[in-house]
PDB file of N, CA and C in Angstrom:
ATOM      1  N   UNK A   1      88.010  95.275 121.977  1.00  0.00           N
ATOM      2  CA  UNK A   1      87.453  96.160 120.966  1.00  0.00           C
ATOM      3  C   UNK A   1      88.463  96.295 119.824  1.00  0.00           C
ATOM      4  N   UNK A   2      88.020  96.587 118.816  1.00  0.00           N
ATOM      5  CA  UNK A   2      88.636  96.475 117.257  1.00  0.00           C
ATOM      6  C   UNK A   2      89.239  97.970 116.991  1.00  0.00           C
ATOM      7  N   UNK A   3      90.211  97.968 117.058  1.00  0.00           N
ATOM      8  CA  UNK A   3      90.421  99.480 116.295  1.00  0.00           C
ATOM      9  C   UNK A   3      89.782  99.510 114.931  1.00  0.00           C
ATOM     10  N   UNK A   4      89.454 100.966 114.763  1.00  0.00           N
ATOM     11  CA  UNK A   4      88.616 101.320 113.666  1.00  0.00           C
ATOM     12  C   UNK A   4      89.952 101.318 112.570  1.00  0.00           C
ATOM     13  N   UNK A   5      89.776 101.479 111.452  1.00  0.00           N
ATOM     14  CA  UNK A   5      90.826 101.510 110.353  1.00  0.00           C
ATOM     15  C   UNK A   5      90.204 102.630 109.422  1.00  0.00           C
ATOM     16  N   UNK A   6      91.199 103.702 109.396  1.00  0.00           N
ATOM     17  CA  UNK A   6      90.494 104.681 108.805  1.00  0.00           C
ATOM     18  C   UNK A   6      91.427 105.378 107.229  1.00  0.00           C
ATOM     19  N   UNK A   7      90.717 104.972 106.147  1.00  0.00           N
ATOM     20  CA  UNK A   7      90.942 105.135 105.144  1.00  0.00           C
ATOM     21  C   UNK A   7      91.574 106.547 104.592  1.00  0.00           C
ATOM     22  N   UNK A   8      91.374 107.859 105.655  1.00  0.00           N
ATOM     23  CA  UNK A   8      91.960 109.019 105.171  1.00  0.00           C
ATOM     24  C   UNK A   8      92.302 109.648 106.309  1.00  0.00           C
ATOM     25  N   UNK A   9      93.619 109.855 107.087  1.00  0.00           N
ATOM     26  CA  UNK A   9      93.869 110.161 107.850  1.00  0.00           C
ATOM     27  C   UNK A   9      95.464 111.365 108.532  1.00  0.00           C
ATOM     28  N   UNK A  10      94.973 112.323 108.987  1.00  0.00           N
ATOM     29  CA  UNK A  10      95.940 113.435 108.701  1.00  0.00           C
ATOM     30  C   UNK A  10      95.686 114.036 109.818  1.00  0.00           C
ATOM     31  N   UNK A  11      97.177 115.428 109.927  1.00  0.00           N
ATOM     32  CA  UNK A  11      97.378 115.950 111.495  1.00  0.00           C
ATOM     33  C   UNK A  11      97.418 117.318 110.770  1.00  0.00           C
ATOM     34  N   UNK A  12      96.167 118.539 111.753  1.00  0.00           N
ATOM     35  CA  UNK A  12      96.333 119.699 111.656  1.00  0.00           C
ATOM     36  C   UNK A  12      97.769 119.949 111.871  1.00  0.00           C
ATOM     37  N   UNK A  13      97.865 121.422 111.718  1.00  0.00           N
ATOM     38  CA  UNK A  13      98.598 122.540 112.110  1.00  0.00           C
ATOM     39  C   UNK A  13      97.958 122.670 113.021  1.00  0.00           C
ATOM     40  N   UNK A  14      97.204 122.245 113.870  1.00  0.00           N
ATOM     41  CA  UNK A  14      96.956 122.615 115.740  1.00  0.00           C
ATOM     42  C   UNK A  14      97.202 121.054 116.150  1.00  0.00           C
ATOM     43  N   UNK A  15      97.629 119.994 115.592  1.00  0.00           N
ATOM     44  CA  UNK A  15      98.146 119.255 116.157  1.00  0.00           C
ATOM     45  C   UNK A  15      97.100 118.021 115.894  1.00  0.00           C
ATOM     46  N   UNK A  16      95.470 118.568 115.724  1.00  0.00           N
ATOM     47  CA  UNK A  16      94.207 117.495 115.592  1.00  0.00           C
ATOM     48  C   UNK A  16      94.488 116.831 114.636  1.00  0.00           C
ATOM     49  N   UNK A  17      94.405 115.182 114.798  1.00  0.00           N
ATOM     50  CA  UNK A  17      94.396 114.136 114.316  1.00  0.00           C
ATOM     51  C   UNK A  17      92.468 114.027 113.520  1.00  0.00           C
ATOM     52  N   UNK A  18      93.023 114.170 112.429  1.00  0.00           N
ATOM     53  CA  UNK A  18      91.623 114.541 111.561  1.00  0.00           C
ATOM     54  C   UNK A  18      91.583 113.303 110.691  1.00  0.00           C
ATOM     55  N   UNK A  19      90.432 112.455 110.805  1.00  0.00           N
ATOM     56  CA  UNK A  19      89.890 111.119 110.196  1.00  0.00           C
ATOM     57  C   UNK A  19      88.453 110.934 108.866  1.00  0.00           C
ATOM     58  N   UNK A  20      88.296 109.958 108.373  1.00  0.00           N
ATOM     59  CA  UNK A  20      87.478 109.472 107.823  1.00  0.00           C
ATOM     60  C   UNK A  20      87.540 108.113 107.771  1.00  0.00           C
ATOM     61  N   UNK A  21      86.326 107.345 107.043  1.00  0.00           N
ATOM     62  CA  UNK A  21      86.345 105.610 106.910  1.00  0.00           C
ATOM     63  C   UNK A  21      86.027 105.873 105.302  1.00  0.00           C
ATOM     64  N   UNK A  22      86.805 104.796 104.683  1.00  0.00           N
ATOM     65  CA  UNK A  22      86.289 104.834 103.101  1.00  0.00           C
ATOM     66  C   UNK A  22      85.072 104.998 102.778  1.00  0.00           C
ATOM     67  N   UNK A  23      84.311 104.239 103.719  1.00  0.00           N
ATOM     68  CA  UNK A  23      82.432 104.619 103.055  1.00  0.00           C
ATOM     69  C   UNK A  23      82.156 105.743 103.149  1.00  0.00           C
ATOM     70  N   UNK A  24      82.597 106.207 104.305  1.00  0.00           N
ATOM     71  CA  UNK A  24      82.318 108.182 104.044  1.00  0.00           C
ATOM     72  C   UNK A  24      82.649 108.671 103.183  1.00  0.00           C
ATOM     73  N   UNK A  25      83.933 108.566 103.032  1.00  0.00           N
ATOM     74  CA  UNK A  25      84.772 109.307 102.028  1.00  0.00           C
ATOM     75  C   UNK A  25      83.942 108.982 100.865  1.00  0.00           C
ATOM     76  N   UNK A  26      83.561 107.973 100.181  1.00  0.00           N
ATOM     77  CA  UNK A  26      82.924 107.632  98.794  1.00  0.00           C
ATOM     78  C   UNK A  26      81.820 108.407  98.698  1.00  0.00           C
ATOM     79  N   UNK A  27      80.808 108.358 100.209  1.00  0.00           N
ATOM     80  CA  UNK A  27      79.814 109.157  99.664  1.00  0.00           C
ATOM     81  C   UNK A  27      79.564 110.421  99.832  1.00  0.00           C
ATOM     82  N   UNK A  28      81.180 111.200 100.766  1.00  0.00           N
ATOM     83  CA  UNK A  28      81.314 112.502  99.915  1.00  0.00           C
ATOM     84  C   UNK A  28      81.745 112.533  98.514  1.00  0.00           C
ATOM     85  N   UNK A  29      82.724 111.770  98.193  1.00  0.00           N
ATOM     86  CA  UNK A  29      83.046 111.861  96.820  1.00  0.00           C
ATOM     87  C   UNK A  29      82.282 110.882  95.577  1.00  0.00           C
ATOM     88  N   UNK A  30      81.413 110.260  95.835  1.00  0.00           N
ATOM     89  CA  UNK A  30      80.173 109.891  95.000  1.00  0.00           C
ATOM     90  C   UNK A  30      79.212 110.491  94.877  1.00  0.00           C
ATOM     91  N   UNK A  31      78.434 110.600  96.217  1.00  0.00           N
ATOM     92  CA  UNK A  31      76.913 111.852  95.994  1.00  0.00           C
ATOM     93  C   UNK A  31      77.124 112.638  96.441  1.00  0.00           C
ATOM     94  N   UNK A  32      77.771 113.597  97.129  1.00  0.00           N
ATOM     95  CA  UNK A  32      77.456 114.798  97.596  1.00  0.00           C
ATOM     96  C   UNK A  32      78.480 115.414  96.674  1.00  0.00           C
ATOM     97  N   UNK A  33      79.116 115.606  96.387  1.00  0.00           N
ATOM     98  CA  UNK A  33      80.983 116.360  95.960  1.00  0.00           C
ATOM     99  C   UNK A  33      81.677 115.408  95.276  1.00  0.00           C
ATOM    100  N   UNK A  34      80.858 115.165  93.528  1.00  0.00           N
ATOM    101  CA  UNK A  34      81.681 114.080  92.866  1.00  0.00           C
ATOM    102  C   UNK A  34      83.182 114.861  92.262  1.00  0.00           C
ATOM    103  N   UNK A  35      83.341 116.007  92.708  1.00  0.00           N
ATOM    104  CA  UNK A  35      84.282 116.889  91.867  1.00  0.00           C
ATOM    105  C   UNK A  35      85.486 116.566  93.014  1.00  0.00           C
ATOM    106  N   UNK A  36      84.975 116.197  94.063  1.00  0.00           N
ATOM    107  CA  UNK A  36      86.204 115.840  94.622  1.00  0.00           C
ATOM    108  C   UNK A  36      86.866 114.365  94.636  1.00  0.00           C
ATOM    109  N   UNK A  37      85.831 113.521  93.930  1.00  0.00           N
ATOM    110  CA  UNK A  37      86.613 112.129  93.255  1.00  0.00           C
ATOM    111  C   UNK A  37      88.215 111.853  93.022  1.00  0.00           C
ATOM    112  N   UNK A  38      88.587 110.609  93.801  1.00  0.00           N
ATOM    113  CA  UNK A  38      90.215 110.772  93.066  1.00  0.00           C
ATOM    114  C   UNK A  38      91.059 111.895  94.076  1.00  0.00           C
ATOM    115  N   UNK A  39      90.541 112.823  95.275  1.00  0.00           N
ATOM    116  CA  UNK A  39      91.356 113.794  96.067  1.00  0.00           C
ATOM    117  C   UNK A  39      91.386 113.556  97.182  1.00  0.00           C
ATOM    118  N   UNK A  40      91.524 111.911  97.843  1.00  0.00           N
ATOM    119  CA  UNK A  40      92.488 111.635  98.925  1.00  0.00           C
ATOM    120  C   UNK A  40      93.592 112.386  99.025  1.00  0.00           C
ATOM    121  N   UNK A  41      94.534 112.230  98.285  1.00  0.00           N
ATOM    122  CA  UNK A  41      95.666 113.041  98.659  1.00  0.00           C
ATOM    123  C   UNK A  41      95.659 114.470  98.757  1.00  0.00           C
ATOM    124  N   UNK A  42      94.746 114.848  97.986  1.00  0.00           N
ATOM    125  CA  UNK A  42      94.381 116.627  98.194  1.00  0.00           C
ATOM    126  C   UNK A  42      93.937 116.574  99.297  1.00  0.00           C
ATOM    127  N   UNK A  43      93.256 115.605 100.108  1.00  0.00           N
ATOM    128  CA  UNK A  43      92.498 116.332 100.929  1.00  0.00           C
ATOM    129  C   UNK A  43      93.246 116.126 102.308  1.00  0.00           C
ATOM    130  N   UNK A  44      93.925 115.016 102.517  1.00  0.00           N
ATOM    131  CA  UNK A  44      95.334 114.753 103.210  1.00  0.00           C
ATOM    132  C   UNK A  44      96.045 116.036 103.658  1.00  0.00           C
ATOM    133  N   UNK A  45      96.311 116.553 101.790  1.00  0.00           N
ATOM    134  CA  UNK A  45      97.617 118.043 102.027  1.00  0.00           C
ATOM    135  C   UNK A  45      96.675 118.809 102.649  1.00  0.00           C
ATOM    136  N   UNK A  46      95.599 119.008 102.066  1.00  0.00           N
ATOM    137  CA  UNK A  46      94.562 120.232 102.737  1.00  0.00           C
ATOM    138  C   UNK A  46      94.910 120.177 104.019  1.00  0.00           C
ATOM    139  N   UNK A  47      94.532 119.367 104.612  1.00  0.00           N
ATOM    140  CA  UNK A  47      94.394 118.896 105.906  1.00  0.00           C
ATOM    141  C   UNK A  47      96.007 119.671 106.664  1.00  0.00           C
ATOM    142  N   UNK A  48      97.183 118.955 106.387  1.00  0.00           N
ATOM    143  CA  UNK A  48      98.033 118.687 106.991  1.00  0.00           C
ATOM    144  C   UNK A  48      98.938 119.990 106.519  1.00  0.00           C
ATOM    145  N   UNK A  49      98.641 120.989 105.316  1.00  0.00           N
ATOM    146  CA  UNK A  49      99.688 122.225 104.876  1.00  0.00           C
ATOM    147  C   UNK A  49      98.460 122.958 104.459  1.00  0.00           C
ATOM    148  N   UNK A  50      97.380 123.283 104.548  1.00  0.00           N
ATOM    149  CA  UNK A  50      95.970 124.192 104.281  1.00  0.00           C
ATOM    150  C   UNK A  50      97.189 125.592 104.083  1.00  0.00           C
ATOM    151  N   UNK A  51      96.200 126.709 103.095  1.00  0.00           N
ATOM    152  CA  UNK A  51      96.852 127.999 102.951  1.00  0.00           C
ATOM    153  C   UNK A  51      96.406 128.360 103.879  1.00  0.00           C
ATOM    154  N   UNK A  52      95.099 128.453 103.930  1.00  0.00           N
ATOM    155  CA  UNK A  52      94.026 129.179 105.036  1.00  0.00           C
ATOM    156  C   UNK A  52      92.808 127.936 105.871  1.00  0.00           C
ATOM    157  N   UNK A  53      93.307 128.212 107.657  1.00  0.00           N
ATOM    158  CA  UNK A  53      91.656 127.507 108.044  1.00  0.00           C
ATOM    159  C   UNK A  53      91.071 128.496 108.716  1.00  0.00           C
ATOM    160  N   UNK A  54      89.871 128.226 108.940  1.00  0.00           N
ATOM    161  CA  UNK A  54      88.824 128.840 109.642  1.00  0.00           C
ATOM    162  C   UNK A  54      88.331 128.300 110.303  1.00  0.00           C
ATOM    163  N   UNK A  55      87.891 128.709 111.277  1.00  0.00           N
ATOM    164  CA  UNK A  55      86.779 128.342 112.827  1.00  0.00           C
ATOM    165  C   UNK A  55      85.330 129.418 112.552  1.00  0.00           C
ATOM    166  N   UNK A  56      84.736 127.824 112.570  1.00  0.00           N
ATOM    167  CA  UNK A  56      82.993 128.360 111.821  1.00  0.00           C
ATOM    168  C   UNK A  56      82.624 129.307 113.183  1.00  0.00           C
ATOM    169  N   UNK A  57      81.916 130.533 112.817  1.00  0.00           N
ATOM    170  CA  UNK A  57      81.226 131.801 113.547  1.00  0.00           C
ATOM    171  C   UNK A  57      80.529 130.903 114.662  1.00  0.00           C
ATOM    172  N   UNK A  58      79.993 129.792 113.978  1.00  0.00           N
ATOM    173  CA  UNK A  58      78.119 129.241 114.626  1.00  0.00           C
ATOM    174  C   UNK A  58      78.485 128.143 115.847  1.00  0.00           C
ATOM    175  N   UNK A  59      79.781 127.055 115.061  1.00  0.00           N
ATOM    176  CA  UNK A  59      80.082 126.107 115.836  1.00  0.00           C
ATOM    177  C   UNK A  59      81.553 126.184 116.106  1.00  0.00           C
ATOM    178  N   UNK A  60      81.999 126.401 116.906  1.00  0.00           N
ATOM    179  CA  UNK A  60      83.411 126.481 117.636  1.00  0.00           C
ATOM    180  C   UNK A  60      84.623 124.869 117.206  1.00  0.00           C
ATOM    181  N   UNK A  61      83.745 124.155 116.924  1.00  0.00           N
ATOM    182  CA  UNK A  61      84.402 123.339 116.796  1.00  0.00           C
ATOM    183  C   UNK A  61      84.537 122.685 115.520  1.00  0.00           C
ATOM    184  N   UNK A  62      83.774 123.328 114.389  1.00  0.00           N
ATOM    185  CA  UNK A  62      84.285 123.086 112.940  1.00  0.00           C
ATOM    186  C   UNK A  62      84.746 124.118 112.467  1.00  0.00           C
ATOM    187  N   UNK A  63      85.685 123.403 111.641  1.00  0.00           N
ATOM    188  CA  UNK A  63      86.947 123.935 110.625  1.00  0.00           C
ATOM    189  C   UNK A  63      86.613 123.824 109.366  1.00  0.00           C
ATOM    190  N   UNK A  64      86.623 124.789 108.839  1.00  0.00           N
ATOM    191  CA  UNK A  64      87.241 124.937 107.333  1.00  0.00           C
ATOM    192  C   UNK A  64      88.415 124.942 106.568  1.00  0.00           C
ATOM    193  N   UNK A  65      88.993 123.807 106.101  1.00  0.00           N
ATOM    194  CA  UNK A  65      90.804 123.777 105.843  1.00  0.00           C
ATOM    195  C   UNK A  65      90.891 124.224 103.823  1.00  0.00           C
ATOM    196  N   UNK A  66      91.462 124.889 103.805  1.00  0.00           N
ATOM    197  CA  UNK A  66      91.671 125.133 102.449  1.00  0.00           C
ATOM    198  C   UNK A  66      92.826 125.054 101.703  1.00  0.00           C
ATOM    199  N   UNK A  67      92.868 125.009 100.891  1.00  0.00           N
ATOM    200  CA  UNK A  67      94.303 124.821  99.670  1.00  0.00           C
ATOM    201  C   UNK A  67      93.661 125.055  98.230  1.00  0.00           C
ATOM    202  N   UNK A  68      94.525 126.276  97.811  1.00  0.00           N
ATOM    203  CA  UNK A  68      94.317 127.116  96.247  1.00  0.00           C
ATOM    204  C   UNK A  68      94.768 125.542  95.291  1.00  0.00           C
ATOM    205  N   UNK A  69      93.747 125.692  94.780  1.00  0.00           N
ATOM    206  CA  UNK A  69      93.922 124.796  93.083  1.00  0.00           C
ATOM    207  C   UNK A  69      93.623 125.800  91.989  1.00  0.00           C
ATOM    208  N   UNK A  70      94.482 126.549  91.382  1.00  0.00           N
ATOM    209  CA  UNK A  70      94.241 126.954  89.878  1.00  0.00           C
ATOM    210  C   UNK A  70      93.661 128.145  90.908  1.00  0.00           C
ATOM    211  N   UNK A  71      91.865 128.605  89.645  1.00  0.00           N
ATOM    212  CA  UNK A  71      91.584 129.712  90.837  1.00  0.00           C
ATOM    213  C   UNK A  71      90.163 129.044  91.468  1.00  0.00           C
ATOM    214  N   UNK A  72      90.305 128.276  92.407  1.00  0.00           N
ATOM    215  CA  UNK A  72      89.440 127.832  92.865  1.00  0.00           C
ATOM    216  C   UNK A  72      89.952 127.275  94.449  1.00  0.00           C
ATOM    217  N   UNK A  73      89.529 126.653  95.425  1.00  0.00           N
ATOM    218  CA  UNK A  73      90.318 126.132  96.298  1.00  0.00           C
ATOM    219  C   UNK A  73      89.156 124.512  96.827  1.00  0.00           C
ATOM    220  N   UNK A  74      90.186 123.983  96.906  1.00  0.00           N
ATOM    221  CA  UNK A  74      89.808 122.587  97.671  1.00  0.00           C
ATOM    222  C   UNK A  74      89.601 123.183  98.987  1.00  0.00           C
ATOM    223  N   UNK A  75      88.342 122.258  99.754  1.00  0.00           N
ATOM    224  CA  UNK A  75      88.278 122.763 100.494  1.00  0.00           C
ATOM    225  C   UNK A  75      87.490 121.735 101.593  1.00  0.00           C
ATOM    226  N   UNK A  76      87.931 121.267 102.804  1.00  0.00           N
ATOM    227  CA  UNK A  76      87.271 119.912 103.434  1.00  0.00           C
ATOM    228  C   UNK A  76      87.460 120.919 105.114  1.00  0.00           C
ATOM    229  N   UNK A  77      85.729 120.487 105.500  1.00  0.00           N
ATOM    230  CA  UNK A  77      84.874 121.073 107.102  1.00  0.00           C
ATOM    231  C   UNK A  77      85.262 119.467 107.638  1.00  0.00           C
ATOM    232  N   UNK A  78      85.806 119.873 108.978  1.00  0.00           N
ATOM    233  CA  UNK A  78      86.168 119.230 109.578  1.00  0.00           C
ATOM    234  C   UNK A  78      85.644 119.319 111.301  1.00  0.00           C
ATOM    235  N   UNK A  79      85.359 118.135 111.661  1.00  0.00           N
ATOM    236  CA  UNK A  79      84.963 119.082 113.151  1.00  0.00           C
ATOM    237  C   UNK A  79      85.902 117.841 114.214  1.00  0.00           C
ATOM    238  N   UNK A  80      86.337 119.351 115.064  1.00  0.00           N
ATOM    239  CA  UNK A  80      87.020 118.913 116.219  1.00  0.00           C
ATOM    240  C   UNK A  80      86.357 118.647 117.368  1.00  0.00           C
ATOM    241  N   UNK A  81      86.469 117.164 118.467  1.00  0.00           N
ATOM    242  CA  UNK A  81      85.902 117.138 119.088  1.00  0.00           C
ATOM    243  C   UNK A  81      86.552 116.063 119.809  1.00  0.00           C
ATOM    244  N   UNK A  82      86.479 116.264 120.979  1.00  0.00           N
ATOM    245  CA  UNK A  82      87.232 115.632 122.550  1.00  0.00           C
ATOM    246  C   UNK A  82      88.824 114.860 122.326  1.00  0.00           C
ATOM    247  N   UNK A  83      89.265 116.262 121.137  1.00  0.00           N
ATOM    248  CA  UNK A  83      91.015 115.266 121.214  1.00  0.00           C
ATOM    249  C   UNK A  83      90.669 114.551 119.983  1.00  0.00           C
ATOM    250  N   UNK A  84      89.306 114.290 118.744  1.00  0.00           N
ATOM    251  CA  UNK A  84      89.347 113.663 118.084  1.00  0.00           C
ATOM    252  C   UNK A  84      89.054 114.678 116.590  1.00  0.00           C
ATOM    253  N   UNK A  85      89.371 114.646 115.091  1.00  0.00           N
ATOM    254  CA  UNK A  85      88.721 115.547 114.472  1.00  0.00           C
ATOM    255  C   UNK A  85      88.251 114.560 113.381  1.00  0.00           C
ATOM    256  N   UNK A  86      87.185 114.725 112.698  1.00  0.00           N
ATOM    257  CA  UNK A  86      86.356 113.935 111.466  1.00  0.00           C
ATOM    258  C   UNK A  86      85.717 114.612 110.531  1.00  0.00           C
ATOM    259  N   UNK A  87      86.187 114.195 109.349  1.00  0.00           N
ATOM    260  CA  UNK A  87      85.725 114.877 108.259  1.00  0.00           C
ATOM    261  C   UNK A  87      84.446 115.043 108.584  1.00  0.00           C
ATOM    262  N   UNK A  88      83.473 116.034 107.567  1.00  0.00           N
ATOM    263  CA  UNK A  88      82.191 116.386 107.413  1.00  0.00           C
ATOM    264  C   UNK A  88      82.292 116.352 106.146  1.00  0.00           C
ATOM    265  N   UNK A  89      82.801 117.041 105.468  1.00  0.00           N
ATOM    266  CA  UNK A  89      82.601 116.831 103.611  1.00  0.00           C
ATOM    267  C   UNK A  89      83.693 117.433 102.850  1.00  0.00           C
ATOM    268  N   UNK A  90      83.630 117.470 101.867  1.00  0.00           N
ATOM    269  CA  UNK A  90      84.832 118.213 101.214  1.00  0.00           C
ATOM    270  C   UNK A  90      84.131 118.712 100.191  1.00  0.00           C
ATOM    271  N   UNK A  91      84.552 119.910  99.559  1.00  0.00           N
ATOM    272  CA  UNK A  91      84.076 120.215  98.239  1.00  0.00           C
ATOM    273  C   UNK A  91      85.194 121.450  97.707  1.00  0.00           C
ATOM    274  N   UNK A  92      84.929 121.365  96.041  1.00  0.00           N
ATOM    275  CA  UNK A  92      85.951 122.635  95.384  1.00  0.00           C
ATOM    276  C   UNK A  92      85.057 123.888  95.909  1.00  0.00           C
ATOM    277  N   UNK A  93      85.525 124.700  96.368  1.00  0.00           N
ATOM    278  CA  UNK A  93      85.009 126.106  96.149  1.00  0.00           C
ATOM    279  C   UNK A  93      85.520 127.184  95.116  1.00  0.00           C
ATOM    280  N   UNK A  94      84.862 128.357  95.169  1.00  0.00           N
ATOM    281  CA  UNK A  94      85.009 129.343  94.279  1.00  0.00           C
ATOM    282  C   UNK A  94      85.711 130.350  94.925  1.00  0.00           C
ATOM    283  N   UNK A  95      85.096 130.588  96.563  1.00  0.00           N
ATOM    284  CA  UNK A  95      86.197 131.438  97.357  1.00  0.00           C
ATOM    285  C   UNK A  95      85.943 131.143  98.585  1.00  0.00           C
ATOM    286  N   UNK A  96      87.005 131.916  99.610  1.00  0.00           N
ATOM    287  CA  UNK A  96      86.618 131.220 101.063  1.00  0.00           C
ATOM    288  C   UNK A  96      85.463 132.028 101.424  1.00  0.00           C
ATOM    289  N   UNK A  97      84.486 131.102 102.203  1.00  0.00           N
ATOM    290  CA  UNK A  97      83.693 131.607 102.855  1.00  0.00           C
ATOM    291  C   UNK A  97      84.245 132.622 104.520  1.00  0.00           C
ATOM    292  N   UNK A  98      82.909 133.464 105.448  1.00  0.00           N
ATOM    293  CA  UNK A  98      83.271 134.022 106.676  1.00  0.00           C
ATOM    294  C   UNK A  98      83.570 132.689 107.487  1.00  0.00           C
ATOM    295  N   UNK A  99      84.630 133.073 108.586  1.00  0.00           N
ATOM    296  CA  UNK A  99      84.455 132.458 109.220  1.00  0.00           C
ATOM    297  C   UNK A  99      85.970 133.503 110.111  1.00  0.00           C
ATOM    298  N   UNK A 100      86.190 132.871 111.441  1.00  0.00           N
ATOM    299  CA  UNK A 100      87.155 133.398 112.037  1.00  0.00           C
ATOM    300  C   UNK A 100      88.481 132.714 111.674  1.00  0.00           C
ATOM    301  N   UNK A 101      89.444 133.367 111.536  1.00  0.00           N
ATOM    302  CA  UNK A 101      90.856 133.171 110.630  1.00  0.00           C
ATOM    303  C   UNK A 101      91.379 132.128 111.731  1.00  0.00           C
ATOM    304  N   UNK A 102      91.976 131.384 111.309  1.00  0.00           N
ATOM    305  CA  UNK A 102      92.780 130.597 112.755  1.00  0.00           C
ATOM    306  C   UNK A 102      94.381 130.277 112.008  1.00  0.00           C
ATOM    307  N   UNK A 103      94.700 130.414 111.065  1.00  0.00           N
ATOM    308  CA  UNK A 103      96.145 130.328 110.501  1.00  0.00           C
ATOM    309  C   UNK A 103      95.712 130.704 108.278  1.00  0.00           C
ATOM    310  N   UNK A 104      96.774 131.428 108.100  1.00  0.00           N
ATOM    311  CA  UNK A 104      97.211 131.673 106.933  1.00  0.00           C
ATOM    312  C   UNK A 104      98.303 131.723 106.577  1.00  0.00           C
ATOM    313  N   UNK A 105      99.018 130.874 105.784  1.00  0.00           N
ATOM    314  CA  UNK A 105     100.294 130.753 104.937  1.00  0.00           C
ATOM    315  C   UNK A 105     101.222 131.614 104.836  1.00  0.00           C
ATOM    316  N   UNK A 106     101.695 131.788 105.572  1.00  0.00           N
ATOM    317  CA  UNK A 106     102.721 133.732 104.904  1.00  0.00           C
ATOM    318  C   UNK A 106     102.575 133.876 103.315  1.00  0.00           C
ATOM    319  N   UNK A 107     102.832 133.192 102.556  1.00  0.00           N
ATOM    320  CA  UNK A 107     102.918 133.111 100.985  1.00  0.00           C
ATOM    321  C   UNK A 107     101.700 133.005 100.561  1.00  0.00           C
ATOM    322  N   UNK A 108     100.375 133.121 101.272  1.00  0.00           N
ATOM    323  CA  UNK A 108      99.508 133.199 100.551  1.00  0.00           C
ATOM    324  C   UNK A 108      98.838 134.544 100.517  1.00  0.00           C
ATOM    325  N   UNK A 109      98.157 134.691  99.443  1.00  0.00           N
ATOM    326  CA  UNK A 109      97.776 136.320  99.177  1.00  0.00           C
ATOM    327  C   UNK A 109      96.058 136.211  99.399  1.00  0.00           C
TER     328      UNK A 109
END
């Protein structure tokens, strides 16, 4: 079997090895979230130094990872699952949504 080769790839602050494949990535950042075009590396740091994540109310096993840009925050759902984690989408937000706190930045306000 072929290892997969994965075009965007980064380690929580809980240790989860969090993935994507370029075709995903494009068609979050082509059709769904063209504002996040060009933010591999944002979404990398997100990933790997987030101010704030969250653990969704509904599903236990997606994340919300965030990092302040200006006044807005980058922001990429991620879901963890059997030792493995994979993007779901990324998009800029306006503010964080509910969800249960699972780490915040000391320096962030």
């Amino acid at each position: 079997m072929r290892k997969k080769k994965f075009y965007l790839q980064a380690k929580s602050p809980l240790g989860q090895k969090i993935h994507t494949t370029k075709a995903y990535w494009n068609y979050i950042s082509e059709r769904k979230h063209p504002e996040v075009k060009g933010g591999k590396q944002k979404a990398i740091a997100t990933i790997e130094r987030p101010d704030i994540f969250k653990r969704s109310l509904k599903d236990p096993e997606i994340f919300a990872y965030y990092q302040k840009i200006k006044d807005k925050y980058f922001c990429l759902i991620a879901k963890h699952e059997n030792g493995q984690g994979f993007v779901v989408t990324a998009y800029v937000a306006r503010k964080i949504t509910m969800g249960e706190l699972v780490y915040q930045r000391s320096d962030t306000s």
